[in-house]
Protein backbone atom coordinates (compact mmCIF):
# COMPACT_ATOMS: atom_id res chain seq x y z
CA UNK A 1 -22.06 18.23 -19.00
CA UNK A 2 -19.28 15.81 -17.65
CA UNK A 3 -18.80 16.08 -14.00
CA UNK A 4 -15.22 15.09 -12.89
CA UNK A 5 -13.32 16.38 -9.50
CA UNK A 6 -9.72 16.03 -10.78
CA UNK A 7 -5.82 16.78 -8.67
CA UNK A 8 -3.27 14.40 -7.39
CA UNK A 9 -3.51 11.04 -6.86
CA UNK A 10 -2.14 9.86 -3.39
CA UNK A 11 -0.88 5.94 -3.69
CA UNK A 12 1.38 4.10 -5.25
CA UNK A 13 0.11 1.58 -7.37
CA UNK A 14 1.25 -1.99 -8.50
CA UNK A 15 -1.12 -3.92 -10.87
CA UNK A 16 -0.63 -7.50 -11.00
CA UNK A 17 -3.19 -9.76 -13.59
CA UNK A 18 -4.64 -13.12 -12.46
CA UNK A 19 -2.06 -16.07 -13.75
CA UNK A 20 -3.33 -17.42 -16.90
CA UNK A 21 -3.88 -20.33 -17.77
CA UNK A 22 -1.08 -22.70 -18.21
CA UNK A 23 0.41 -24.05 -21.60
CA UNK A 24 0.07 -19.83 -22.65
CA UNK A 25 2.95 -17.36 -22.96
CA UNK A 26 3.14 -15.84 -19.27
CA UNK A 27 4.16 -12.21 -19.65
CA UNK A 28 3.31 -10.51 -16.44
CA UNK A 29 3.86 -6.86 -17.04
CA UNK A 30 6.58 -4.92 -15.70
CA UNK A 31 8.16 -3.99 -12.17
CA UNK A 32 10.54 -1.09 -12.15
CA UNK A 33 13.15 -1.95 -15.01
CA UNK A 34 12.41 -5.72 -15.13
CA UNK A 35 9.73 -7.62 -17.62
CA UNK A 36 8.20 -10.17 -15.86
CA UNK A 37 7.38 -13.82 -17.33
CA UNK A 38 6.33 -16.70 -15.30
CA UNK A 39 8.02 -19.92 -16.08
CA UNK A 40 6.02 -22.79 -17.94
CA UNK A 41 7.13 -26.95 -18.16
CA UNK A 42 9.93 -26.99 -20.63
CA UNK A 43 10.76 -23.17 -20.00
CA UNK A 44 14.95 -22.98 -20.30
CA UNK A 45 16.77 -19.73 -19.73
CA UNK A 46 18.69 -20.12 -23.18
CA UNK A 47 14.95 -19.92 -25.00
CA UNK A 48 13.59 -17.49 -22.71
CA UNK A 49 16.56 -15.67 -23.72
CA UNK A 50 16.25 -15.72 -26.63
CA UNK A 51 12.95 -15.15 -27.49
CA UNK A 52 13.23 -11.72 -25.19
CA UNK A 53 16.46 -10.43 -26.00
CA UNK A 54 17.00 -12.32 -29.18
CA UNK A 55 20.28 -13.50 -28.22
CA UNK A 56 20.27 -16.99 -26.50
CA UNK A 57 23.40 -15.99 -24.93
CA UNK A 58 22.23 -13.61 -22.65
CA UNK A 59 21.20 -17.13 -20.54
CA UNK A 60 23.95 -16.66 -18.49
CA UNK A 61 23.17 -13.03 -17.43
CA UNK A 62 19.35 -14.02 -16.71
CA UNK A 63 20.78 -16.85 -14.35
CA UNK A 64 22.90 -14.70 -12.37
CA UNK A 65 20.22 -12.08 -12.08
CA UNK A 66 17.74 -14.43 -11.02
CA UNK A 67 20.24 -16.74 -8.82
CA UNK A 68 19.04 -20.12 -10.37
CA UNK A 69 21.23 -23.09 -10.12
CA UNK A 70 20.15 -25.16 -13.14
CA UNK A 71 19.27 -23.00 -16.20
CA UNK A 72 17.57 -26.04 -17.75
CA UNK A 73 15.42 -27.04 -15.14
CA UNK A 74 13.17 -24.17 -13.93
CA UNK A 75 10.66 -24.16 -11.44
CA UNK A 76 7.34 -23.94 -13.06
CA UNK A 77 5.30 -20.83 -11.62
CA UNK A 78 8.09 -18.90 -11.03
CA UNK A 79 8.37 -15.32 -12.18
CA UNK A 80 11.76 -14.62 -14.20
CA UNK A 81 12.92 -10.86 -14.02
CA UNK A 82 14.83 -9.78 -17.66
CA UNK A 83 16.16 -6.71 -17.33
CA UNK A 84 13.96 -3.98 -19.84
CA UNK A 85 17.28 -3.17 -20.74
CA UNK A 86 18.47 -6.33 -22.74
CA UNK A 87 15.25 -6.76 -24.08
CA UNK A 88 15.68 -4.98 -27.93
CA UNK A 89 12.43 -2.44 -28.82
CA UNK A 90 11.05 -1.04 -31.74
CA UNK A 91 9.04 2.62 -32.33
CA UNK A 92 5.26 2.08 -31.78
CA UNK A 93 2.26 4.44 -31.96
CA UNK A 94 -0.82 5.27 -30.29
CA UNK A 95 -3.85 5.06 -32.76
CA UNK A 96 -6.27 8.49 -32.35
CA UNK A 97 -9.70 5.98 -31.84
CA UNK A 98 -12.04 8.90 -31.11
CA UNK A 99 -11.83 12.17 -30.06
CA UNK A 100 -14.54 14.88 -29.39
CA UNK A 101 -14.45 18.23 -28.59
CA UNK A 102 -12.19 20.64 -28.29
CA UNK A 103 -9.45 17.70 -27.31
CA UNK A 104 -5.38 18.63 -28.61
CA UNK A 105 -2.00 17.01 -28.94
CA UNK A 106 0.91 19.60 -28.28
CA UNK A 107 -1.41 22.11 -28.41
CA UNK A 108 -2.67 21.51 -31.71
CA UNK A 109 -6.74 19.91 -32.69
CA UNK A 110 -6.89 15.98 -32.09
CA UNK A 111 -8.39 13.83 -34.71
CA UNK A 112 -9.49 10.33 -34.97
CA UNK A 113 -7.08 8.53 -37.59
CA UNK A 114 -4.23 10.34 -36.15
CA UNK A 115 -1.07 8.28 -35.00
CA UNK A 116 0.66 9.74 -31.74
CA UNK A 117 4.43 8.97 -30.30
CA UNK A 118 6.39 9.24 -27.70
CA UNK A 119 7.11 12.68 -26.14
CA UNK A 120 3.80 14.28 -26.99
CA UNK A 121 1.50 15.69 -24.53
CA UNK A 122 -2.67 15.18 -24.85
CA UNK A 123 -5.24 17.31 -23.26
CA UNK A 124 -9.13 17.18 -23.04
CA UNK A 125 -10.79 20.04 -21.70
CA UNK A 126 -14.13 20.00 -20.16
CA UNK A 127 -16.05 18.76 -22.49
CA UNK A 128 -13.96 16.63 -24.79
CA UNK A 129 -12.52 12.73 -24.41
CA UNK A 130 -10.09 10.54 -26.17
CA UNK A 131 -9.78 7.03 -26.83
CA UNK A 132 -6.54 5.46 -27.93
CA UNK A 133 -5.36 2.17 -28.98
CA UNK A 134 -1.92 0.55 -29.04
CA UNK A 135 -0.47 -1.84 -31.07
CA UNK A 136 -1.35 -4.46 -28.97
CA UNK A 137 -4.98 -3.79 -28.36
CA UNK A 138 -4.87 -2.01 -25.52
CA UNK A 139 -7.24 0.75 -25.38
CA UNK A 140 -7.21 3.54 -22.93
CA UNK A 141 -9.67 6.66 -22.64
CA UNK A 142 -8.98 9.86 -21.14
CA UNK A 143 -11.76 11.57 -19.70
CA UNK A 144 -12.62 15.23 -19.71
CA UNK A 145 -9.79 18.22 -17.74
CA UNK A 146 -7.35 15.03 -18.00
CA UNK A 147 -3.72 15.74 -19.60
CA UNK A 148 -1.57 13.27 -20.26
CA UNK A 149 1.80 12.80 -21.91
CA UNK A 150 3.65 10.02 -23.81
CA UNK A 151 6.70 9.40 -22.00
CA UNK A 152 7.18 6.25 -24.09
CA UNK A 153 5.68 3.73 -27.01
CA UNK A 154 7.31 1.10 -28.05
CA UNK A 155 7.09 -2.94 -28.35
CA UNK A 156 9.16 -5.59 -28.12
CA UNK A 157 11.10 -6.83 -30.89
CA UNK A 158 9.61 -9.58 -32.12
CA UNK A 159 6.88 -10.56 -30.02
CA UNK A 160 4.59 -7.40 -30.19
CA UNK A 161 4.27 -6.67 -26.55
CA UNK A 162 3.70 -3.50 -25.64
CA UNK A 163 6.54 -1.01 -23.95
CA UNK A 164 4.50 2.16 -22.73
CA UNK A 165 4.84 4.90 -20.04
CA UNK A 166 2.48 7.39 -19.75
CA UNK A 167 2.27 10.22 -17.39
CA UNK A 168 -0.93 11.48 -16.49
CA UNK A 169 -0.65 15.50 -14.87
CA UNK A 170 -4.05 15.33 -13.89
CA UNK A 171 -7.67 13.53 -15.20
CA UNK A 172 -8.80 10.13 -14.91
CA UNK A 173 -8.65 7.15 -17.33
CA UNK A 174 -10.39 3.89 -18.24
CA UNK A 175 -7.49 1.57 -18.98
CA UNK A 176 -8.41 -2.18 -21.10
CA UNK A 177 -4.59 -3.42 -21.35
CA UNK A 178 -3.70 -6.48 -23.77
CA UNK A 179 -7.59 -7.13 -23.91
CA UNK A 180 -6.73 -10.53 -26.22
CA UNK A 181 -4.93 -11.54 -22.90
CA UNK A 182 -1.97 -12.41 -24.87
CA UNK A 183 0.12 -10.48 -22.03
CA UNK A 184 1.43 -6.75 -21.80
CA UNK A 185 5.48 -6.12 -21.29
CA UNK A 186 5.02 -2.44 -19.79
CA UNK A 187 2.28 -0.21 -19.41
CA UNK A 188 2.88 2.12 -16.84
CA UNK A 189 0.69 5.45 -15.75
CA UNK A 190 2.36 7.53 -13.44
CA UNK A 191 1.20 10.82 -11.86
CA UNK A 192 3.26 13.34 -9.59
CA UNK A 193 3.16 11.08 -6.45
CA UNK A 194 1.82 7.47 -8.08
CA UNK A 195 3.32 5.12 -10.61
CA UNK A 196 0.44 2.91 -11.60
CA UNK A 197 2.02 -0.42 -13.77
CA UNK A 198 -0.60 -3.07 -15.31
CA UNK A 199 -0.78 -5.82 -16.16
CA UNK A 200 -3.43 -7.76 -18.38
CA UNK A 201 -6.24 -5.84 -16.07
CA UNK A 202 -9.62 -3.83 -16.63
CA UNK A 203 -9.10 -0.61 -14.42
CA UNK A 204 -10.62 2.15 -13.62
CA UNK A 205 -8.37 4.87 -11.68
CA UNK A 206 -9.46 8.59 -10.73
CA UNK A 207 -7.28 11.12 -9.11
CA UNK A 208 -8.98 14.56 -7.27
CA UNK A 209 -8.65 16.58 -4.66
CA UNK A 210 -10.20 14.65 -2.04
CA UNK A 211 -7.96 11.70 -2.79
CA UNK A 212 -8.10 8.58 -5.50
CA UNK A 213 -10.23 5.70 -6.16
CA UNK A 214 -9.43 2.40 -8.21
CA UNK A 215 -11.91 0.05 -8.93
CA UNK A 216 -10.84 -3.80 -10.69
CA UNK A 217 -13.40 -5.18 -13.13
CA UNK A 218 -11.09 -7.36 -14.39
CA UNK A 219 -7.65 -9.21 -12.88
CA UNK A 220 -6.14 -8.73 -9.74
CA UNK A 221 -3.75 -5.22 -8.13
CA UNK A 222 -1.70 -5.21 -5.13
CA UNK A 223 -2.14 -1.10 -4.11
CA UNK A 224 0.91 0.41 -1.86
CA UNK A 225 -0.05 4.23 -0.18
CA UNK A 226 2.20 6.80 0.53
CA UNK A 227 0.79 6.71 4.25
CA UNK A 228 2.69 3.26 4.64
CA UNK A 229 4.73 0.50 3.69
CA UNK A 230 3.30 -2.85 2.88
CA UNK A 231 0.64 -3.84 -0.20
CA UNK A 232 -3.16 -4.54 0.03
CA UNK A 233 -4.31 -7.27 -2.63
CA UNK A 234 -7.67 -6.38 -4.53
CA UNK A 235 -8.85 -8.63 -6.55
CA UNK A 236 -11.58 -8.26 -9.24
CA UNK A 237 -15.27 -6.86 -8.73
CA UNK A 238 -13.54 -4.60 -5.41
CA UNK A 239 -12.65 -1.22 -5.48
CA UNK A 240 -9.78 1.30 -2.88
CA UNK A 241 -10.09 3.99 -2.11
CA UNK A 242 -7.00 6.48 -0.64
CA UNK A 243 -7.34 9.54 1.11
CA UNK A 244 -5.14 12.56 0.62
CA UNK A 245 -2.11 11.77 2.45
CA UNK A 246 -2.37 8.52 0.62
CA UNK A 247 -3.46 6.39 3.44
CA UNK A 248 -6.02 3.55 2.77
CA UNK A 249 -9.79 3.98 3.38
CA UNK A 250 -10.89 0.40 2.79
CA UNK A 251 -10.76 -2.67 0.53
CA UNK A 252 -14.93 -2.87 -1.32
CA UNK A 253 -16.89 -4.58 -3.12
CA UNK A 254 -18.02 -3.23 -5.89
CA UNK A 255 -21.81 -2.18 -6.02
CA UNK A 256 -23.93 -3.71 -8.34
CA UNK A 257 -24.99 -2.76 -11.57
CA UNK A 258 -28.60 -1.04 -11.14
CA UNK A 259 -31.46 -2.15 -12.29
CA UNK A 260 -32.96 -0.06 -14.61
CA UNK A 261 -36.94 0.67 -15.48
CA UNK A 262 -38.69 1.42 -18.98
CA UNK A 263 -37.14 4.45 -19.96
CA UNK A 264 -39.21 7.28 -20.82
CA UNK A 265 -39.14 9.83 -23.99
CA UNK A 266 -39.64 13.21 -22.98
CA UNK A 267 -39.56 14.16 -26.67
CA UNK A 268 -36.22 15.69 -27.13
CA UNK A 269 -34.48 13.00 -25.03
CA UNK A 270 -34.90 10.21 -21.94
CA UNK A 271 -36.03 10.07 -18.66
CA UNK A 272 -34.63 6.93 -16.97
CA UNK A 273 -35.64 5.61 -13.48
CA UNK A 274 -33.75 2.95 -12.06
CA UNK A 275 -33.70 0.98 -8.12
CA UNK A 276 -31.70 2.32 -5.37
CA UNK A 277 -29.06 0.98 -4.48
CA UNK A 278 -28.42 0.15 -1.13
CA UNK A 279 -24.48 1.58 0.29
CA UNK A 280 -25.09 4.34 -3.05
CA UNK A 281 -24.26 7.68 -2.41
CA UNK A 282 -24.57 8.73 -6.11
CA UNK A 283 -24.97 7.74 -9.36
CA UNK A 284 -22.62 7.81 -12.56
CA UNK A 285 -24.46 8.98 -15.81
CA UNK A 286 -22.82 8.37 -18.85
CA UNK A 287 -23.65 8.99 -22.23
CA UNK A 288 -21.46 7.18 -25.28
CA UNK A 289 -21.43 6.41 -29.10
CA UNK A 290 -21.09 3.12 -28.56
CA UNK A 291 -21.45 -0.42 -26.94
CA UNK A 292 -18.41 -0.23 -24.72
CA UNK A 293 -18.58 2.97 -23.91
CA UNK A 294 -15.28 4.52 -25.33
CA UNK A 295 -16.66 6.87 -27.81
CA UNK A 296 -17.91 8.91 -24.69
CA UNK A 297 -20.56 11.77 -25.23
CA UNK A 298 -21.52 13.27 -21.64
CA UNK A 299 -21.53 12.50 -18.44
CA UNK A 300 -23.35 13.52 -15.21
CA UNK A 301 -24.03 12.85 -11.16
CA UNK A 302 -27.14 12.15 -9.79
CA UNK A 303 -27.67 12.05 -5.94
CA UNK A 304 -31.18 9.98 -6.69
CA UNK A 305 -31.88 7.01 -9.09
CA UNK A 306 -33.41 9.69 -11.98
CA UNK A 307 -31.77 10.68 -14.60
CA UNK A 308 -32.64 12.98 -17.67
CA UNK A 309 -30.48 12.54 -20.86
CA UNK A 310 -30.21 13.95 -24.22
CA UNK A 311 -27.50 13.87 -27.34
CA UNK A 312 -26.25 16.16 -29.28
CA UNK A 313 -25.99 14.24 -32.21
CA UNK A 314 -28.92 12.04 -32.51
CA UNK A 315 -29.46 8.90 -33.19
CA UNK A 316 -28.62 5.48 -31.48
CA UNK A 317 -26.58 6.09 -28.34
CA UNK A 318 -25.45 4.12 -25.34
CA UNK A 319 -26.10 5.04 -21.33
CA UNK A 320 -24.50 3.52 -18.82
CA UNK A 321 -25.02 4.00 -14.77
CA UNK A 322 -22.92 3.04 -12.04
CA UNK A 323 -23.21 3.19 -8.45
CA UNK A 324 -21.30 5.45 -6.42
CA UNK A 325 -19.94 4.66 -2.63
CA UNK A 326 -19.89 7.03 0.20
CA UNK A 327 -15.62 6.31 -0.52
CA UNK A 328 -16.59 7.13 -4.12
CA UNK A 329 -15.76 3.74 -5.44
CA UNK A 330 -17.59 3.23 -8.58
CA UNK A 331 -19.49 0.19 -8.94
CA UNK A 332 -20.70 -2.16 -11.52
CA UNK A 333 -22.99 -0.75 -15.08
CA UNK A 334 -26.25 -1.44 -16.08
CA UNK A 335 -26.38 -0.12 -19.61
CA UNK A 336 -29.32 0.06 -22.09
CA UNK A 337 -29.27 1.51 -26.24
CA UNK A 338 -31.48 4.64 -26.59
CA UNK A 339 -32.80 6.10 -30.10
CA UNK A 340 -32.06 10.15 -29.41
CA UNK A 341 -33.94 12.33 -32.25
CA UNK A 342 -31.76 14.32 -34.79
CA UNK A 343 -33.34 17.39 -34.78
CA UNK A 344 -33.66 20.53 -32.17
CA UNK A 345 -36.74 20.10 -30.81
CA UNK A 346 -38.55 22.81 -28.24
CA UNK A 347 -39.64 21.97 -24.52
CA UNK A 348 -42.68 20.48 -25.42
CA UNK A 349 -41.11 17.99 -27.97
CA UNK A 350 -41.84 19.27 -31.38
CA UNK A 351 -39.45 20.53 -33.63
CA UNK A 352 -37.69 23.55 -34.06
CA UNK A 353 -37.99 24.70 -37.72
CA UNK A 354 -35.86 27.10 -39.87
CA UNK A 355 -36.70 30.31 -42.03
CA UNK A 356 -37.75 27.67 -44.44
CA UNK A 357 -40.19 25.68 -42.16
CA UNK A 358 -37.28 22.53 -42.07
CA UNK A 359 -36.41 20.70 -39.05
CA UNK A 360 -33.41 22.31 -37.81
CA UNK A 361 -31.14 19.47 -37.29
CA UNK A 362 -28.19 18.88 -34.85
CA UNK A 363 -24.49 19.12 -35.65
CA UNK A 364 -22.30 16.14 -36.02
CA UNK A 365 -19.06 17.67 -35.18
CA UNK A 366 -19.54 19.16 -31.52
C-alpha cells in the first residue's frame, strides 16, 4: 500500500544546476519568460542569436535587453537572458514510460506506449504511478493521489531543448531533467501557491498538508518561501523543508543511505532488517520493477528499521529505503534486487492450488 500525505505546497521554488563544465553548450533553464545561457570564450550575440531564435538579427534586441556594450566581446560566465518569446518552438510529447493501476489521462485508462500533449490532465489514484519521458530525456514520475496537467510541451527549434510547464494540483514527483546534461530550456512545475523551474537537477519535491519538503541529489536550487523575501541556496546531498505558511524550517543534510542486513524469505515475500539511523524518524519503503526505481510497485512507512515486503507480480523486483527526518526530509537509498515468487502462496509459504491442484499464479496486469 503506498503511503503519501498529499495538499499544497507552501514555497516558491527556483532550481538552478551546478555550471558545467566549460567548452559545453551552457543552457541554464528558464526564469520567468527568459531562457538562460551562460556565455562561453568566443560566445557573440549575433551566433547566440542565431542559434536560439534562428535569426542572427535578433543580436541587436538581445544587446539591448541585456545592456552589453560590445556584442562581440562577452564576458565569459555571464548568464544571457533571450526572451522565450523570440526563441521559435515546435509540438513535443510526453512518452507514457509505465503506468500501473488504475492511473488516467482526461479521464480515460493510461497506457505505456501512449504519447501525451499539452492541455491534458493525468491522475494516479491510490494505488497507481506514472513515469514519463520527454524528448529530451527527462523523465519524471508521479506518485500515487498526484494529478497533474500539461500546461505545455514543446522544444526548441533546432536544438532539442525542452519547453515544458506542468502544473501539479496535488501529489508528489521524482523529477531527472536533461539527465545527458546536455541542458534543459524550460521545465517548470507549478502548484497553486509554488512555481518550481529546473534546471539540469535530480529532485525530489512533496507537497501535504503539513507543509513541503525538497530534497537535491543532484545540482544545486536556490528555494524562496512565501513567509519571506530573499533565497536560501541548497546544494546537492541537502534537503528543505517549509512549513505551512511557507516559512523555512532548515537547510539538511541528507541522511544516509541505510545499511541493509541479509534479507530474509518468509516464503511468500521478504523480511528486511537494516541499521538505525541516527536523526531517522522513519523509513521510506519502496517497492519497483526496476533498477532506478521508476517502474514503481508499492510503497510503505516504517517507524523502525523492519520491513516486510511482497509483489504482486513475481519475479525479480527492486527495494529501495530511505531515511526519513523529524522535518520529513528524505534521505539517501540503499537498494538491493529481490527474487519475489509468482504464485499465491498461504501464510505458511506453500502454495495455493486451484480446482485442478495447479499453483494459482499472480496477475500481471494489477
Amino acid at each position: 500500500m503506498f503511503e503519501r500525505s498529499l495538499g499544497l505546497a507552501t514555497a516558491t521554488l527556483l532550481v538552478a544546476s551546478l555550471l558545467p563544465a566549460a567548452g559545453n553548450a551552457q543552457p541554464m533553464g528558464a526564469k520567468g519568460e527568459d531562457f538562460l545561457y551562460q556565455v562561453e570564450p568566443g560566445d557573440t550575440l549575433e551566433q547566440l542569436a542565431l542559434r536560439y531564435t534562428l535569426k542572427a538579427s535578433n543580436w541587436a534586441t538581445l544587446q539591448t535587453f541585456n545592456h552589453i556594450d560590445d556584442p562581440y566581446h562577452l564576458q565569459v560566465g555571464n548568464i544571457l537572458k533571450i526572451p522565450l518569446s523570440l526563441i521559435p518552438t515546435l509540438p513535443s510529447g510526453a512518452t507514457v514510460a509505465y503506468a500501473s493501476g488504475d492511473a488516467s489521462v482526461d479521464g480515460h485508462p493510461m497506457q505505456s506506449g501512449m504519447v501525451l500533449h499539452a492541455g491534458q490532465t493525468l491522475h494516479t489514484d491510490g494505488q497507481s504511478a506514472v513515469t514519463l519521458i520527454l524528448s529530451d530525456g527527462s523523465q519524471l514520475t508521479l506518485d500515487p493521489g498526484t494529478t497533474l496537467q500539461v500546461l505545455r510541451l514543446k522544444k526548441f527549434q533546432g536544438t532539442g531543448l525542452t519547453d515544458t510547464v506542468l502544473e501539479m494540483k496535488s501529489g508528489s514527483l521524482d523529477s531527472s531533467v536533461a539527465p545527458d546534461h546536455q541542458g534543459v530550456g524550460r521545465f517548470e512545475v507549478r502548484t497553486p501557491v509554488t512555481v518550481t523551474g529546473v534546471r539540469g537537477t535530480q529532485l525530489r519535491i512533496r507537497t501535504g498538508d503539513q507543509g513541503s519538503q525538497h530534497e537535491v541529489l543532484q545540482g544545486r536550487i536556490a528555494t524562496q518561501g512565501t513567509h519571506r523575501a530573499g533565497e536560501q541556496d541548497v546544494t546537492a546531498d541537502h534537503g528543505i523543508a517549509y512549513g505551512t505558511s511557507g516559512q523555512s524550517l532548515g537547510i539538511q543534510k541528507l541522511l544516509p543511505a541505510p545499511t541493509l542486513q541479509t534479507p530474509v524469505s518468509t516464503g511468500g515475500g521478504w523480511r528486511l532488517t537494516f541499521e538505525p539511523i541516527p536523526g531517522a524518524a522513519a523509513y521510506r519503503v519502496r517497492v519497483a520493477q526496476d533498477a532506478a526505481g521508476r517502474f514503481p510497485e508499492s510503497e510503505q512507512t516504517v517507524t523502525s528499521p523492519v520491513a516486510m515486503v511482497t509483489s504482486r507480480l513475481g519475479g525479480r523486483h527492486y527495494v529501495f529505503i530511505r531515511g526519513i527526518s523529524p522535518l520529513k526530509i528524505e534521505g539517501q537509498e540503499a537498494s538491493l534486487a529481490l527474487e519475489f515468487p509468482w504464485g499465491v502462496t498461504s501464510s505458511d509459504g506453500s502454495p495455493v492450488l486451484d480446482g485442478f491442484g495447479e499453483p494459482i499464479r499472480r496477475q500481471a496486469d494489477w
